[in-house]
Protein backbone atom coordinates (compact mmCIF):
# COMPACT_ATOMS: atom_id res chain seq x y z
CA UNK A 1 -2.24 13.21 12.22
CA UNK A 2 0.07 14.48 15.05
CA UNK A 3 1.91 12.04 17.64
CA UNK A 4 3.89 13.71 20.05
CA UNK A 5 7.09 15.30 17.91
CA UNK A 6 6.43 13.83 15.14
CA UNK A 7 4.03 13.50 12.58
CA UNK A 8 2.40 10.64 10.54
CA UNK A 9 1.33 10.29 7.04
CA UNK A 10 -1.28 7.72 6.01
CA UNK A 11 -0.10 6.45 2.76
CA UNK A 12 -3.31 3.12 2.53
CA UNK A 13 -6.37 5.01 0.51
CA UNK A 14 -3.89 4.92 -2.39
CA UNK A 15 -3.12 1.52 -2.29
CA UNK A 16 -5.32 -1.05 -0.50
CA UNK A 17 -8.28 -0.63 -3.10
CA UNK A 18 -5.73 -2.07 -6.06
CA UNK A 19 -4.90 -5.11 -3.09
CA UNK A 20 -8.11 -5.55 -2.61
CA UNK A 21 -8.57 -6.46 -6.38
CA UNK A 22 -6.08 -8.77 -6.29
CA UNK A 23 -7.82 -10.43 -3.08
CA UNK A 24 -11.08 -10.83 -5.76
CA UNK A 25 -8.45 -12.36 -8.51
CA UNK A 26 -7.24 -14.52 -6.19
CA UNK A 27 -10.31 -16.02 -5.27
CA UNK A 28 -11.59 -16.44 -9.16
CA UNK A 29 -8.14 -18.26 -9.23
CA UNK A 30 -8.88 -20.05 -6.47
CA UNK A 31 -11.96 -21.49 -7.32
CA UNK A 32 -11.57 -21.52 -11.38
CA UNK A 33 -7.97 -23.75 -10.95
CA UNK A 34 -9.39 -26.16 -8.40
CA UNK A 35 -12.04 -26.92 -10.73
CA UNK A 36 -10.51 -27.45 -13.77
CA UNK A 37 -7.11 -28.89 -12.23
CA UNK A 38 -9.69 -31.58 -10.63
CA UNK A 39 -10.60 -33.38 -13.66
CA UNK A 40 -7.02 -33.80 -14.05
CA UNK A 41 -5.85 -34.66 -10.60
CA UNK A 42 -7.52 -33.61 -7.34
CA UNK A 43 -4.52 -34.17 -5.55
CA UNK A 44 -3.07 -31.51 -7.69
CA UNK A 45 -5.65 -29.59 -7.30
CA UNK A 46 -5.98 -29.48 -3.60
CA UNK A 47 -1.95 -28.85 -3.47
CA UNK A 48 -2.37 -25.50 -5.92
CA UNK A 49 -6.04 -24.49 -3.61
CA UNK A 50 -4.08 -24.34 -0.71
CA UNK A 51 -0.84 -22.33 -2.32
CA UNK A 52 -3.36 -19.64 -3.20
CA UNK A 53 -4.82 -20.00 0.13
CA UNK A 54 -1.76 -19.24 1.42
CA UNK A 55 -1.05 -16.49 -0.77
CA UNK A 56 -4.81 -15.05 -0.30
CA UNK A 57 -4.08 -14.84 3.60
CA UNK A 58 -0.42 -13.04 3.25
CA UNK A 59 -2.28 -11.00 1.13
CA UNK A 60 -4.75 -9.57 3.84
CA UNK A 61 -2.23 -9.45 6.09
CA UNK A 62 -0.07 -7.29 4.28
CA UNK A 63 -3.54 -4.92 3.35
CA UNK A 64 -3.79 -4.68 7.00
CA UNK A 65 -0.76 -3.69 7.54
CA UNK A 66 -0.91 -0.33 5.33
CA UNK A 67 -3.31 1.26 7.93
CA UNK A 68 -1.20 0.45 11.11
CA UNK A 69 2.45 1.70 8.89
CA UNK A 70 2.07 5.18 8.30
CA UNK A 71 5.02 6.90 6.77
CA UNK A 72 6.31 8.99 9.91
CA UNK A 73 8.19 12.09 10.06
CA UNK A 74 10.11 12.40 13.75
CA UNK A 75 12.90 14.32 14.64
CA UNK A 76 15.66 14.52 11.99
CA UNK A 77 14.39 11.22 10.47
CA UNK A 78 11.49 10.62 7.73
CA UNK A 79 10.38 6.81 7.62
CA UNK A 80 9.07 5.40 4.72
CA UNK A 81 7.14 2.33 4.64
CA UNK A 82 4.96 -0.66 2.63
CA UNK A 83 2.80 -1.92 4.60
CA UNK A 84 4.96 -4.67 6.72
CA UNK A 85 6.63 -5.47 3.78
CA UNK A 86 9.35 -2.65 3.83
CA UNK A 87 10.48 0.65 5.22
CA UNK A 88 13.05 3.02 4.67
CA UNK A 89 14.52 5.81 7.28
CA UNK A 90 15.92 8.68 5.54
CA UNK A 91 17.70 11.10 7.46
CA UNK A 92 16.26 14.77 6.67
CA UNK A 93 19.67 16.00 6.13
CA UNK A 94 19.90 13.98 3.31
CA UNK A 95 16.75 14.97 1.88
CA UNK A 96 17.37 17.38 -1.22
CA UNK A 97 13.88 18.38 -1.76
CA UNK A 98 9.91 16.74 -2.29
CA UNK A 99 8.30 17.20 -5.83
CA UNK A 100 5.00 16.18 -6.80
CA UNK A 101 6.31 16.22 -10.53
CA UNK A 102 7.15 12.99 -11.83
CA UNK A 103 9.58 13.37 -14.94
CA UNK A 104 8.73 10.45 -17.56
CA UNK A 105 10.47 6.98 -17.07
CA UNK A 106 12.10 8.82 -13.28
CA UNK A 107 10.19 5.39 -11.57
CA UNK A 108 11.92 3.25 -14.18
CA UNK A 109 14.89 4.63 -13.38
CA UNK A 110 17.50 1.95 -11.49
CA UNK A 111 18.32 4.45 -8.79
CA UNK A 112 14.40 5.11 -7.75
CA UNK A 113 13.05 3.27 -5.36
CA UNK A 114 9.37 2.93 -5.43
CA UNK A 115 7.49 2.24 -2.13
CA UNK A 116 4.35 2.40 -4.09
CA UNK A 117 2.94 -0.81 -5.45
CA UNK A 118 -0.13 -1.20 -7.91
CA UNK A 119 -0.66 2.57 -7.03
CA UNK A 120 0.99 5.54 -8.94
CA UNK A 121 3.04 7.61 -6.21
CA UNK A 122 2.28 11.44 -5.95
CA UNK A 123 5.62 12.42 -3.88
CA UNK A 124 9.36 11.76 -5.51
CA UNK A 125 11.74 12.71 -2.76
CA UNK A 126 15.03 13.27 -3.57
CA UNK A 127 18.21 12.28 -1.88
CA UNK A 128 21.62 14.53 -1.35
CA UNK A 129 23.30 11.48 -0.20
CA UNK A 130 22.04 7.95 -2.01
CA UNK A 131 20.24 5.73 0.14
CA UNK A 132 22.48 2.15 -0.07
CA UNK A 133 19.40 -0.45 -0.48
CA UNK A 134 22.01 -3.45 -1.90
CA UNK A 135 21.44 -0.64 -4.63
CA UNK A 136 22.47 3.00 -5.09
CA UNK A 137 19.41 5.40 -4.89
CA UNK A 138 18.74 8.80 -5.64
CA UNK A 139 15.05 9.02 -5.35
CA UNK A 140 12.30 7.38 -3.51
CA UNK A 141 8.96 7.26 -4.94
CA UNK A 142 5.86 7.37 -2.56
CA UNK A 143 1.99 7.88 -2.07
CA UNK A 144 0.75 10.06 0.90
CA UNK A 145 -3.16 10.39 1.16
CA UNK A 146 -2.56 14.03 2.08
CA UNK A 147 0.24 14.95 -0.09
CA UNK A 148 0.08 18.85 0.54
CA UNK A 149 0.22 18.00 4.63
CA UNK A 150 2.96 16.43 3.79
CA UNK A 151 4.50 19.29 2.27
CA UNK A 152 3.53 21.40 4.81
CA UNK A 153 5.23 19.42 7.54
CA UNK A 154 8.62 18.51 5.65
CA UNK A 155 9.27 21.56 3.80
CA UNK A 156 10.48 23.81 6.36
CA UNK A 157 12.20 20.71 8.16
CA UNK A 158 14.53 20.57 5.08
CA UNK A 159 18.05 22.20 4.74
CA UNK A 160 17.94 24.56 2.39
C-alpha cells in the first residue's frame, strides 16, 4: 500500500490469528480458575477473574493495534513495528541486505531481534551497523504479509 513517499507493509495476517488463540485460552482460563478457585475462596477467585480480565483486554488492544502499525518504509528510514508494543527505525544505510532464508538457531541468536511473536518471521534483515536496543544487534527478524512487495520496494533502496 502506497502513502505519499513512502510505503507501508502490513505485517497482522501473520500474527493476529495466533493472538486470537490466546484471547480463546484466556477465556477457558478465565472461566475454568474462577470456578475451581471458588470452592476455595471466592475472594480469591474474583481477585485472579479480574487479573485475566485485565490481561484479556490488553490483549485486544494490542491485536488491534497490528492493523493500524504497519511496518513503513519512508525516505532513508525503514520502521519496524509490534503492534503498539514496539518499533524499531532502521536507517537504510545501515541495512546490509533482506533474506527470506532463515539459517537454523539465527532467531536464537542474542544479537537477533525478533519483532515477530507467536508467528514465524519470513524476512531477516541484516544490519551494517548494530542496532543498540540495551543490546547489540545484527539482525532483525520480521513478518510482512507481502514479503516479495517488500522486496520489491527495499531492494533497490539499499546501498549496494
Amino acid at each position: 500500500m502506497t502513502h505519499g513517499p513512502g510505503h507501508t507493509f502490513a505485517n497482522h495476517r501473520g500474527v493476529v490469528p495466533m493472538l486470537w488463540v490466546f484471547v480463546a485460552l484466556a477465556g477457558c482460563e478465565l472461566i475454568g480458575a474462577h470456578l475451581l478457585l471458588a470452592l476455595w475462596s471466592p475472594r480469591a477467585a474474583w481477585v485472579l477473574s479480574g487479573l485475566t480480565l485485565l490481561s484479556v483486554i490488553w490483549l485486544l488492544r494490542w491485536i488491534a493495534s497490528w492493523k493500524r502499525h504497519p511496518h513503513e518504509l519512508t525516505g532513508e528510514c525503514l520502521r519496524l513495528h509490534m503492534g503498539s508494543l514496539r518499533h524499531v527505525e532502521v536507517p537504510l544505510a545501515t541495512i546490509a541486505g533482506v533474506s527470506g532464508e532463515l539459517a537454523p538457531g539465527i532467531l536464537k541468536a542474542r544479537d537477533t531481534l525478533n519483532l515477530v511473536p507467536i508467528a514465524h518471521p519470513n524476512r531477516i534483515i541484516a544490519l551494517r551497523v548494530p542496532l543498540e536496543t540495551g543490546r547489540t544487534r545484527h539482525r532483525i527478524a520480521v513478518r510482512l504479509d507481502d514479503a516479495l512487495a517488500f522486496d520489491a520496494a527495499i531492494l533497490p533502496r539499499l546501498s549496494p
